[in-house]
N, C-alpha and C. Protein backbone atom coordinates (compact mmCIF):
# COMPACT_ATOMS: atom_id res chain seq x y z
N UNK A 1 47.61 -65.95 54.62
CA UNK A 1 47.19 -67.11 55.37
C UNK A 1 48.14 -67.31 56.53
N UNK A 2 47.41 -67.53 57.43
CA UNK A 2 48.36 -67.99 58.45
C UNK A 2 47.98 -69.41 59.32
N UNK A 3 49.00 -70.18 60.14
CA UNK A 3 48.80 -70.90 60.83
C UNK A 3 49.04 -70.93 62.44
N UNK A 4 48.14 -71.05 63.44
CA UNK A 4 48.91 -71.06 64.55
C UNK A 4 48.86 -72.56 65.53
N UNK A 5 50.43 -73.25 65.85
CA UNK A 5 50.15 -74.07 66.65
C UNK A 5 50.68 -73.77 68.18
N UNK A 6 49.76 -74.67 68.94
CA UNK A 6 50.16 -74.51 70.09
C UNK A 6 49.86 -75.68 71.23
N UNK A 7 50.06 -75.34 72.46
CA UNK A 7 49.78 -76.53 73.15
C UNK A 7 48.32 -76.25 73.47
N UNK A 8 47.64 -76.88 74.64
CA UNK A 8 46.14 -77.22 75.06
C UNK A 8 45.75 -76.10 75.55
N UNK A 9 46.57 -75.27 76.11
CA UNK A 9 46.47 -74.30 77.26
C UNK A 9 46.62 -72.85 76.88
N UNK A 10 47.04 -73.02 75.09
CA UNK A 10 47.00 -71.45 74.98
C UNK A 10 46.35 -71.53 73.43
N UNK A 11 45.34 -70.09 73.83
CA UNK A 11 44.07 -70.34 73.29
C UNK A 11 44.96 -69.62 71.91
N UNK A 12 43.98 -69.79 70.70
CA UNK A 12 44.55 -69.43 68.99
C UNK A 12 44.60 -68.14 68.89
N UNK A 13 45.61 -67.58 68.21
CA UNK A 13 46.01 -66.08 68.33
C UNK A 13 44.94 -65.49 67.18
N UNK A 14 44.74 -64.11 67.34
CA UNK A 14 44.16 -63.69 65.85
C UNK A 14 44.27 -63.32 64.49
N UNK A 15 43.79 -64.04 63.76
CA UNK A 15 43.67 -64.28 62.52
C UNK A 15 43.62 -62.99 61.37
N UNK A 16 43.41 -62.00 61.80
CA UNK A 16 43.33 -60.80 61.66
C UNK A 16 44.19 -60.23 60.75
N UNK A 17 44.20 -60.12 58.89
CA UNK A 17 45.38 -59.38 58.55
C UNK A 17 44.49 -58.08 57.70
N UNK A 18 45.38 -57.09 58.04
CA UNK A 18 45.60 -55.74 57.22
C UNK A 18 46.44 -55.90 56.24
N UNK A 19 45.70 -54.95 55.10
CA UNK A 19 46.33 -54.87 53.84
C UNK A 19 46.43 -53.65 53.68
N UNK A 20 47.38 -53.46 52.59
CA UNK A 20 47.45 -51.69 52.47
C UNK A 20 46.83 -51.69 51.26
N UNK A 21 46.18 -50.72 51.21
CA UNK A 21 45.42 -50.60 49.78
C UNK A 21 46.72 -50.64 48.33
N UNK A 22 46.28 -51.34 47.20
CA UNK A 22 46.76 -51.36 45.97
C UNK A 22 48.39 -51.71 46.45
N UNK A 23 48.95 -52.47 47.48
CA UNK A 23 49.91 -53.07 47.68
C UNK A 23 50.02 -54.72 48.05
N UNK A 24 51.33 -54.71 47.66
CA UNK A 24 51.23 -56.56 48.49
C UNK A 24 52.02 -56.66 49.60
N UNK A 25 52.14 -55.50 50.36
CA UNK A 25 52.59 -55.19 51.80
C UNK A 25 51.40 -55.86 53.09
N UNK A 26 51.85 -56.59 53.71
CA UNK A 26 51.01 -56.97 54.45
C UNK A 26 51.63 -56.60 56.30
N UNK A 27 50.42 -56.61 57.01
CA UNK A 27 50.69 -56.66 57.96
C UNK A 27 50.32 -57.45 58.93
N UNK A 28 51.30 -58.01 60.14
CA UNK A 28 50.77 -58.71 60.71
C UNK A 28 50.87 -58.89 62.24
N UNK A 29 49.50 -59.32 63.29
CA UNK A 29 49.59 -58.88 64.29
C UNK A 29 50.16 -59.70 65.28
N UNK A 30 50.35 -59.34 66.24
CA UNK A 30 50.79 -60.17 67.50
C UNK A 30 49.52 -60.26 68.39
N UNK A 31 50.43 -60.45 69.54
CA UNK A 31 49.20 -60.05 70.85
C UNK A 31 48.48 -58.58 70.97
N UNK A 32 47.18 -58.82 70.53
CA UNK A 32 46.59 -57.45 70.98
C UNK A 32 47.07 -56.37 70.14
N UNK A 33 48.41 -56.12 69.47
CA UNK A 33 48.60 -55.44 68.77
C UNK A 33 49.38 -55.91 67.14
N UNK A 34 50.16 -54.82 66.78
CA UNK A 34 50.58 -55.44 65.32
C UNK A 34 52.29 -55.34 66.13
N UNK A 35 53.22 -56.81 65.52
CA UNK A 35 54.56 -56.78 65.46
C UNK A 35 54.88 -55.98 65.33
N UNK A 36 56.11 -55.24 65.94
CA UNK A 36 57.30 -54.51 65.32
C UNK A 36 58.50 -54.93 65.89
N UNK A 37 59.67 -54.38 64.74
CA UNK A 37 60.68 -54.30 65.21
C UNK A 37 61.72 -53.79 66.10
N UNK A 38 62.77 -53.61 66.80
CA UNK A 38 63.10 -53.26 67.30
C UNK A 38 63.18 -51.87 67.98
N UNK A 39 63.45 -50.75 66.45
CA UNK A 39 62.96 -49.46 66.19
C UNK A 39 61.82 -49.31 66.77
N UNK A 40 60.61 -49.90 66.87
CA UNK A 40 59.53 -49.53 67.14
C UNK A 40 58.60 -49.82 65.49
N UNK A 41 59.34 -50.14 64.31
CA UNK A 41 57.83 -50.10 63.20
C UNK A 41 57.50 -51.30 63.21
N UNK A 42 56.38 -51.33 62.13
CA UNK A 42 55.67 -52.03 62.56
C UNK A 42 56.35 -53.09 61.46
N UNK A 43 56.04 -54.62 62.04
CA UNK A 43 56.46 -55.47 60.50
C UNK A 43 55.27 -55.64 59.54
N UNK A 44 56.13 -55.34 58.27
CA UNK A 44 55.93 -55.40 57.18
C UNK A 44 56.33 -55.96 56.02
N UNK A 45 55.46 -57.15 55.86
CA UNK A 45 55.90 -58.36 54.57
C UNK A 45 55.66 -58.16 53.41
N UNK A 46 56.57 -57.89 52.24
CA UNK A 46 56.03 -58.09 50.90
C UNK A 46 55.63 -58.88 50.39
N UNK A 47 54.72 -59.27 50.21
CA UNK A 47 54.54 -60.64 49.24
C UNK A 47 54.39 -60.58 47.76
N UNK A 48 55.09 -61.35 47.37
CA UNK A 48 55.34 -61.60 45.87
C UNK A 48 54.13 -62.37 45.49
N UNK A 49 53.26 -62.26 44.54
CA UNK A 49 52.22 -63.15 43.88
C UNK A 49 53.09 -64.00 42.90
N UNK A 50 54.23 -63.55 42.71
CA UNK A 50 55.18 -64.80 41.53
C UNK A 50 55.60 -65.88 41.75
N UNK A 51 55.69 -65.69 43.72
CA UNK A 51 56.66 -66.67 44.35
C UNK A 51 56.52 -67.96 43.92
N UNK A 52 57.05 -68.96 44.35
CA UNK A 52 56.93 -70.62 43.88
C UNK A 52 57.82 -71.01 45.30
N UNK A 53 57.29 -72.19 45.59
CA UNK A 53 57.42 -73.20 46.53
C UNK A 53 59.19 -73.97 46.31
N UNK A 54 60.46 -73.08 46.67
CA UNK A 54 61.80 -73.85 46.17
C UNK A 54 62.07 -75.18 46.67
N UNK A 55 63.18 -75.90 46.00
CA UNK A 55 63.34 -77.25 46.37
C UNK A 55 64.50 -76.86 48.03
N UNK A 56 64.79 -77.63 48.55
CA UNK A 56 65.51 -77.58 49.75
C UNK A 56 66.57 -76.77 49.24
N UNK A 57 67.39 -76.97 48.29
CA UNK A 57 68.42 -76.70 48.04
C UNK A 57 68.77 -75.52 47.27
N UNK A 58 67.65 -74.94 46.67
CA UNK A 58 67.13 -73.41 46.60
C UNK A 58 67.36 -72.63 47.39
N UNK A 59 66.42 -73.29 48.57
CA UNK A 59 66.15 -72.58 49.65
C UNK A 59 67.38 -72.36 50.46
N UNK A 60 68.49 -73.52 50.42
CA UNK A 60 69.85 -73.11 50.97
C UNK A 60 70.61 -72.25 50.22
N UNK A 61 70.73 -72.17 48.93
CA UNK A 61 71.38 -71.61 48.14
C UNK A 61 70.92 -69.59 48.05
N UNK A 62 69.50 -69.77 48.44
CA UNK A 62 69.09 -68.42 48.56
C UNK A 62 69.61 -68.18 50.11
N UNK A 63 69.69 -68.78 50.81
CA UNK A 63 69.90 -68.24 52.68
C UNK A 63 71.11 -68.02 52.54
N UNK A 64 71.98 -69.21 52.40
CA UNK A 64 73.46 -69.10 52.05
C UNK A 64 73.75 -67.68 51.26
N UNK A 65 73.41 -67.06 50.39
CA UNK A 65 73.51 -66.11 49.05
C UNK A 65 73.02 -64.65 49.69
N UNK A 66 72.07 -64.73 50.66
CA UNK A 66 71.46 -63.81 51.75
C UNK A 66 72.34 -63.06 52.99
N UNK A 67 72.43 -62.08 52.81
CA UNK A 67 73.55 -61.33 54.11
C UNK A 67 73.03 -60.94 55.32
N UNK A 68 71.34 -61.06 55.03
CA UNK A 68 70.51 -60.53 56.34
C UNK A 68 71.86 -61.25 57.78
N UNK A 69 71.82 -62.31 57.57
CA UNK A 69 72.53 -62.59 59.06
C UNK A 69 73.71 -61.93 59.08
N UNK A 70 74.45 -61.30 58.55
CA UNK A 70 75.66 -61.03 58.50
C UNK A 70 75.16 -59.07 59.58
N UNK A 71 74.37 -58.99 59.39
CA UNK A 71 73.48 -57.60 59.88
C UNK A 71 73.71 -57.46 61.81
N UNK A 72 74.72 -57.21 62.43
CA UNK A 72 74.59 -57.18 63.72
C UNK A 72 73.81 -56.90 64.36
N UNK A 73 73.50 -57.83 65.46
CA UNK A 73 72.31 -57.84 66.51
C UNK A 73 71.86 -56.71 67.26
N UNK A 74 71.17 -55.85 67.49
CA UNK A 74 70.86 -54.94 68.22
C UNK A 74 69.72 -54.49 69.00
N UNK A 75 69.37 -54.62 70.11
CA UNK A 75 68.09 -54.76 71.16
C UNK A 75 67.66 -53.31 70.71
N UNK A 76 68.05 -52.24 70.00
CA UNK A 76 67.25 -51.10 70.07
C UNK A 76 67.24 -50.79 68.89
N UNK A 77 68.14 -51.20 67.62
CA UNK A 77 67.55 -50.78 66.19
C UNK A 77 67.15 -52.32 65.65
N UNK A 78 67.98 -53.54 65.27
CA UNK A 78 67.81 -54.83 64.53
C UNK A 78 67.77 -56.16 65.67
N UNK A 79 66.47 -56.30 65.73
CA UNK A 79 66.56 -57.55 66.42
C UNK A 79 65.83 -59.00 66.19
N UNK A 80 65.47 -60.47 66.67
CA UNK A 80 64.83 -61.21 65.57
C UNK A 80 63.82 -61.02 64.58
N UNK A 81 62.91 -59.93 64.69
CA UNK A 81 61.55 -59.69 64.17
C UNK A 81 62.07 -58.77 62.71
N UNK A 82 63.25 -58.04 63.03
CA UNK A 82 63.89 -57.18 62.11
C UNK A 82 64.69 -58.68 61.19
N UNK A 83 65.52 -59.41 61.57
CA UNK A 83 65.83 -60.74 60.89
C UNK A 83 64.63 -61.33 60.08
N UNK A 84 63.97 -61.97 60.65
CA UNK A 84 63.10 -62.19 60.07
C UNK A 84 61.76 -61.68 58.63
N UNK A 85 61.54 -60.52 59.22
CA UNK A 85 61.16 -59.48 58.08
C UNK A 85 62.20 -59.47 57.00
N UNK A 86 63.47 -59.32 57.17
CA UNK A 86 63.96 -59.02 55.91
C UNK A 86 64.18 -60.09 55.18
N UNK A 87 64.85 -61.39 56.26
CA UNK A 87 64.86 -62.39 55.22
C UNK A 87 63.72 -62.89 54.69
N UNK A 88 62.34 -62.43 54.95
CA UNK A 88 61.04 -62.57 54.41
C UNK A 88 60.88 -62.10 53.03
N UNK A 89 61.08 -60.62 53.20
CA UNK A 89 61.21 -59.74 51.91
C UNK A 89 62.12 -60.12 50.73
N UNK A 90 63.46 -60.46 51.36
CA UNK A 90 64.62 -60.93 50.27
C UNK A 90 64.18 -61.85 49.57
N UNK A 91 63.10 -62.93 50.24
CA UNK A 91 63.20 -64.17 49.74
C UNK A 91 62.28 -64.03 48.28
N UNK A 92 60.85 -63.23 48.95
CA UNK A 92 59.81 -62.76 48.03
C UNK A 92 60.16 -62.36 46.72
N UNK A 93 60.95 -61.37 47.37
CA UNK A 93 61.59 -60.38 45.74
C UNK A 93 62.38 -61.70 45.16
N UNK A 94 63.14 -62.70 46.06
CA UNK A 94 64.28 -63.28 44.78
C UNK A 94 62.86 -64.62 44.20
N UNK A 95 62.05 -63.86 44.73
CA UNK A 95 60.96 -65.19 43.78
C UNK A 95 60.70 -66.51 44.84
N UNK A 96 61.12 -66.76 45.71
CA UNK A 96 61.00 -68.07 46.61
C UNK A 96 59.63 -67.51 48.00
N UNK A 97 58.51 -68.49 48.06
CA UNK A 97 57.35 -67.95 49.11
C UNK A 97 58.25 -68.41 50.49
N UNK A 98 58.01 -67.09 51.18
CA UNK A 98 58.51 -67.24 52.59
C UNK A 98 57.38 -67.15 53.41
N UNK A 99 57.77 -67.46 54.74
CA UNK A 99 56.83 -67.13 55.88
C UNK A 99 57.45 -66.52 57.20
N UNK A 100 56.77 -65.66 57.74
CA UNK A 100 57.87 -65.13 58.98
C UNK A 100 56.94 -65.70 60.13
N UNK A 101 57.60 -66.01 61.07
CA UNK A 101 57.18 -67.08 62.08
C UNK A 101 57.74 -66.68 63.33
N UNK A 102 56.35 -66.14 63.99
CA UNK A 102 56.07 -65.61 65.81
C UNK A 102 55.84 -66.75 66.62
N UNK A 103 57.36 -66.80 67.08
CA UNK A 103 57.44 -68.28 68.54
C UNK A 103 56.91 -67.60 69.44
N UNK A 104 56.41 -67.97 70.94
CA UNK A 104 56.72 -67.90 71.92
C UNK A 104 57.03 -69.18 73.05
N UNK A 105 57.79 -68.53 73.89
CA UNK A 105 57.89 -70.20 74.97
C UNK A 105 57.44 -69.84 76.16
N UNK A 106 57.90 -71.30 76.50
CA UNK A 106 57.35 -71.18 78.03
C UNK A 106 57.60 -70.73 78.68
N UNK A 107 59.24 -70.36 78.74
CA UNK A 107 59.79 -69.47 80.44
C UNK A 107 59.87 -68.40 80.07
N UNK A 108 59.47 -67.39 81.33
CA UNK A 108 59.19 -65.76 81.24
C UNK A 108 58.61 -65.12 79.99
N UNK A 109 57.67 -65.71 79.17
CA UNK A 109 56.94 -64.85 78.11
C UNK A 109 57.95 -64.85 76.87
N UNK A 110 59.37 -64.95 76.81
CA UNK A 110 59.97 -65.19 76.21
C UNK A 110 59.59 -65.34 74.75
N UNK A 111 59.86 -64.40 73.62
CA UNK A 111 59.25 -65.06 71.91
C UNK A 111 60.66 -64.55 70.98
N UNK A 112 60.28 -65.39 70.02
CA UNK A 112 61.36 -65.04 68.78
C UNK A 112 60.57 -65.15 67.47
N UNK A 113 61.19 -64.96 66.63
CA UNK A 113 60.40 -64.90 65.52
C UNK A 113 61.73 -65.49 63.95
N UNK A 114 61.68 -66.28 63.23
CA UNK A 114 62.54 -66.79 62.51
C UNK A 114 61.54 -66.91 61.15
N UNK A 115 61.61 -67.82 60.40
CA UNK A 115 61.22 -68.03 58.47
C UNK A 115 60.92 -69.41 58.31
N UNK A 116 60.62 -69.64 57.66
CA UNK A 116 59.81 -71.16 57.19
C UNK A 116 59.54 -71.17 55.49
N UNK A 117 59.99 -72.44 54.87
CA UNK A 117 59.86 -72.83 53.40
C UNK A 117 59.29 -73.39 53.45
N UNK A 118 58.35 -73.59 52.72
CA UNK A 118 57.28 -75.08 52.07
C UNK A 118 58.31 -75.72 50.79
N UNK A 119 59.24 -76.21 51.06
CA UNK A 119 59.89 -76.54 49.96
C UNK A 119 59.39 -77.97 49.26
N UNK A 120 59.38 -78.15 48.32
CA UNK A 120 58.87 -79.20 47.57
C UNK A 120 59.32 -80.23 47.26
N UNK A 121 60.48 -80.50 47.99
CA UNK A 121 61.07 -82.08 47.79
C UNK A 121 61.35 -82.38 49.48
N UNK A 122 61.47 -81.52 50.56
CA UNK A 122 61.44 -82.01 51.86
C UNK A 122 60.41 -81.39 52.55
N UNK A 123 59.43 -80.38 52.03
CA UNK A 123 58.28 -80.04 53.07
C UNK A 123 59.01 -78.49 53.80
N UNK A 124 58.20 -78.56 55.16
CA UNK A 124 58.07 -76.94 56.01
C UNK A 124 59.65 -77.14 56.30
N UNK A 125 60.15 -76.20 56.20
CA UNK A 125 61.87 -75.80 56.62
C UNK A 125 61.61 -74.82 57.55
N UNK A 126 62.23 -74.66 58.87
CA UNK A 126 62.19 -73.09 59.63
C UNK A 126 63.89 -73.10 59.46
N UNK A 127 64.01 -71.52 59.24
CA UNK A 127 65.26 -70.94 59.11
C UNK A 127 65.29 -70.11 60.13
N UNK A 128 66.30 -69.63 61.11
CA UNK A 128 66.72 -68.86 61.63
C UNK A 128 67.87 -68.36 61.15
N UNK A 129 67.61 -66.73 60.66
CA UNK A 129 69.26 -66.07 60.22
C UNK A 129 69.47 -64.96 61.69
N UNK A 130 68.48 -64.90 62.37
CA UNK A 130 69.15 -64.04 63.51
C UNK A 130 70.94 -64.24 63.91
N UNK A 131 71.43 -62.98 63.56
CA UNK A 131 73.04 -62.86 63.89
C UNK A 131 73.13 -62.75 65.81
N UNK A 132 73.97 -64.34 65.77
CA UNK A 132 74.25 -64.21 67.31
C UNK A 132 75.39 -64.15 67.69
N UNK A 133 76.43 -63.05 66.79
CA UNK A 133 77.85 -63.00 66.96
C UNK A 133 78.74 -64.32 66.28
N UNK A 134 78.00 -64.90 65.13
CA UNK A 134 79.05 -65.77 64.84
C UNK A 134 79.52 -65.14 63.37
N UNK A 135 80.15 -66.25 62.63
CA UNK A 135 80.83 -65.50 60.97
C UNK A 135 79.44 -65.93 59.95
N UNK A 136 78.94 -67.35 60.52
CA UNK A 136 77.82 -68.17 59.82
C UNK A 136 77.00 -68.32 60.82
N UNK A 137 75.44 -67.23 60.44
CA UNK A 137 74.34 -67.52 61.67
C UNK A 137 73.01 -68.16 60.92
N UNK A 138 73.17 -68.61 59.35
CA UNK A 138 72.41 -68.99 58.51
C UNK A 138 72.16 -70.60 59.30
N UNK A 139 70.78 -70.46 59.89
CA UNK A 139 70.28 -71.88 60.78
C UNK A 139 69.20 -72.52 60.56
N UNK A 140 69.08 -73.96 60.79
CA UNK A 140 67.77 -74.86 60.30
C UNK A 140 67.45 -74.99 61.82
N UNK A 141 65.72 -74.86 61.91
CA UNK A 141 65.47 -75.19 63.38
C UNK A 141 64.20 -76.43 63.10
N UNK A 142 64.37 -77.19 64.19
CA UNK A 142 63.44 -78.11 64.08
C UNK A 142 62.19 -77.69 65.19
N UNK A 143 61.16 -77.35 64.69
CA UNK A 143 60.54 -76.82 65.93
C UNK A 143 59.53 -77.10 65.68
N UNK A 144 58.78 -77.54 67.02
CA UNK A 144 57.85 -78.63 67.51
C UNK A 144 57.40 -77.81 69.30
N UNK A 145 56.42 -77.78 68.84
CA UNK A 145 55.69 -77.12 70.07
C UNK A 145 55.86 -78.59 71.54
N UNK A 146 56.47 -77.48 72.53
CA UNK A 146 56.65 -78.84 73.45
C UNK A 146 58.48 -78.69 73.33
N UNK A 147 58.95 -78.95 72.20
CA UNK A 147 60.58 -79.53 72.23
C UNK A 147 61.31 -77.64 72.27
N UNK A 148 62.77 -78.20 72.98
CA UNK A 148 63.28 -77.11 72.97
C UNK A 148 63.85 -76.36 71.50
N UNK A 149 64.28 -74.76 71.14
CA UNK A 149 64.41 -74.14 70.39
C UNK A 149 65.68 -74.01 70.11
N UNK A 150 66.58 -75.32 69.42
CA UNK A 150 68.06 -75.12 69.67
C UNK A 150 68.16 -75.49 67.80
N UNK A 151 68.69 -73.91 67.15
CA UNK A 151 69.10 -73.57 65.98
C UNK A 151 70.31 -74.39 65.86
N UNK A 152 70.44 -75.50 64.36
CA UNK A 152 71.54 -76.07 63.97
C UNK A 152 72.25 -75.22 62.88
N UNK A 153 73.24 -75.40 62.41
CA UNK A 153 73.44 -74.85 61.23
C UNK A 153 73.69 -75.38 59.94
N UNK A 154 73.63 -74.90 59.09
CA UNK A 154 72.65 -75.30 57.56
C UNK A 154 74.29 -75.53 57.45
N UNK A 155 74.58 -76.87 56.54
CA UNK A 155 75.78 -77.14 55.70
C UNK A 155 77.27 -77.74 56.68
N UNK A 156 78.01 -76.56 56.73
CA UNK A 156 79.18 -77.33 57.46
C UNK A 156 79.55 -76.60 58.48
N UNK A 157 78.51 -75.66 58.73
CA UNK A 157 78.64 -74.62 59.66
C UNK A 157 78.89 -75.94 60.84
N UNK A 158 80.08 -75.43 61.94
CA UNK A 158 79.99 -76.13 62.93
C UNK A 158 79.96 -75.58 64.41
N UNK A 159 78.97 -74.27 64.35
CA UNK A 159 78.90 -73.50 65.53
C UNK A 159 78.04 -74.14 66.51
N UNK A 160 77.95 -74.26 68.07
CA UNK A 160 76.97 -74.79 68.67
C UNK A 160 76.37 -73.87 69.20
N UNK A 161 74.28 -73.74 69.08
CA UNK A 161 73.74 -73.41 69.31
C UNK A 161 73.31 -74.25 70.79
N UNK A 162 72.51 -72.67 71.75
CA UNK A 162 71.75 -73.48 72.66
C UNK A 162 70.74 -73.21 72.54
N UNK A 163 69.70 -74.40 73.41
CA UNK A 163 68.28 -73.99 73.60
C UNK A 163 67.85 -72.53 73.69
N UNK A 164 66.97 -71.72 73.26
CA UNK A 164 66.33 -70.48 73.56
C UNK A 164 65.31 -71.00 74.80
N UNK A 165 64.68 -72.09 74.93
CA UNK A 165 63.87 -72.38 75.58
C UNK A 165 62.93 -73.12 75.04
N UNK A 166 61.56 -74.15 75.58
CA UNK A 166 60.70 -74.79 75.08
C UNK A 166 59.98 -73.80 74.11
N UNK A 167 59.24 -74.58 73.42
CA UNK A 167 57.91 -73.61 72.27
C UNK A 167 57.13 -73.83 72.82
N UNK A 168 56.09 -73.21 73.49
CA UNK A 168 54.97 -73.15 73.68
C UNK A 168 54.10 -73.14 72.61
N UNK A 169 54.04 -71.99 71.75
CA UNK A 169 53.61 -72.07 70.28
C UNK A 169 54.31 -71.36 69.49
N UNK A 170 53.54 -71.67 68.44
CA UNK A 170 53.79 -70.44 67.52
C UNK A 170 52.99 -70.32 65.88
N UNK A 171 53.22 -69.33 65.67
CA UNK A 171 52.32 -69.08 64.43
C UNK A 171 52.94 -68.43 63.30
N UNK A 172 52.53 -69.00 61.93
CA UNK A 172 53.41 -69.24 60.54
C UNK A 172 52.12 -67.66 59.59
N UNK A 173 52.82 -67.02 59.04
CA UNK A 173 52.29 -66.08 58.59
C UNK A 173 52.64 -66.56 57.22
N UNK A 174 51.95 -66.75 55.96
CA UNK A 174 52.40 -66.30 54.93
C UNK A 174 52.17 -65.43 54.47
C-alpha cells in the first residue's frame, strides 16, 4: 500500500507495485521508472507479514540499536534511497512495519527519501538515518508538504540540521 501527498499542482504518482513471485520482496517505482540506489539497483523492500505497529519508544529503541546511519555517505555506492531501504529491511526483519518514503521539493527537482512508523501511542513518525558526517545521524522529521525539510534529532542528540528544502510531496510506501 502506498500513499502519496502533495500540493495542487503535482498530479498523483503511480500506484503501480511489482512483486516477485513466492517472495515478500517488493518493488517500488518512482517517476516513470523503478527507484534505485546509488549503485544503480533497484530498491528493494522486504516485508515482513509478522510486523506489528511499535509504540514510539520501540521505534526509538530499534533506530537508536540500528547502525544503518553509522554507514558513510556516498553519491556513487550508499546514498538516501540506500539509507532508507536498509533501515526499511532492518526494521521488517526485527519485527516493527516500516515504510520507505520518496520526498521531492520544490527547488531544482531536488528528492530524498527517509522511513516512517505508524506507531501506536503517537501515530506516523518519519525517521531520517541518512549519515551526514555526524557521530548521531538517527533523526525525527516533521514533514508536511509546503513546510521546509529540516531533520531534528531523536533524544539528546544536539546536532543542528538544515533545511534540505520545501516538500513539494511525497509518497509513503508500505
Amino acid at each position: 500500500m502506498n500513499t502519496t501527498h502533495s500540493d495542487n499542482s503535482i498530479a498523483s504518482r503511480s500506484s503501480d507495485v511489482s512483486l516477485w513471485a513466492g517472495s515478500q520482496s517488493v518493488l517500488y517505482p518512482g517517476d516513470n521508472c523503478y527507484e534505485t540506489g546509488a549503485d544503480g539497483h533497484i530498491i528493494t523492500l522486504h516485508n515482513n507479514e509478522n510486523t506489528i505497529d511499535p509504540t514510539y519508544q520501540q521505534m526509538v529503541n530499534f533506530i537508536k540499536s540500528d547502525q544503518t546511519d553509522k554507514i558513510p555517505y556516498n553519491y556513487s555506492s550508499f546514498e538516501c534511497t540506500d539509507f532508507a531501504e536498509r533501515v526499511h529491511n532492518n526494521a521488517e526483519a526485527a519485527g516493527y512495519k516500516c515504510a520507505w518514503v520518496d520526498i521531492n521539493f520544490v527547488n531544482n527537482g531536488a528528492v530524498h527519501a527517509c522511513n516512517a512508523f505508524n506507531t501506536v501511542d503517537r501515530g506516523l513518525v518519519f525517521i531520517d538515518c541518512t549519515n551526514y558526517g555526524n557521530r548521531d545521524n538517527d533523526k525525527i522529521v516533521d514533514l508536511k508538504v509546503g513546510k521546509g525539510y529540516k531533520p531534528e534529532g531523536i533524544g539528546d542528540c544536539c546536532y543542528i540540521y538544515y533545511s534540505m528544502g520545501i516538500v513539494k510531496n511525497y509518497q509513503i510506501y508500505w
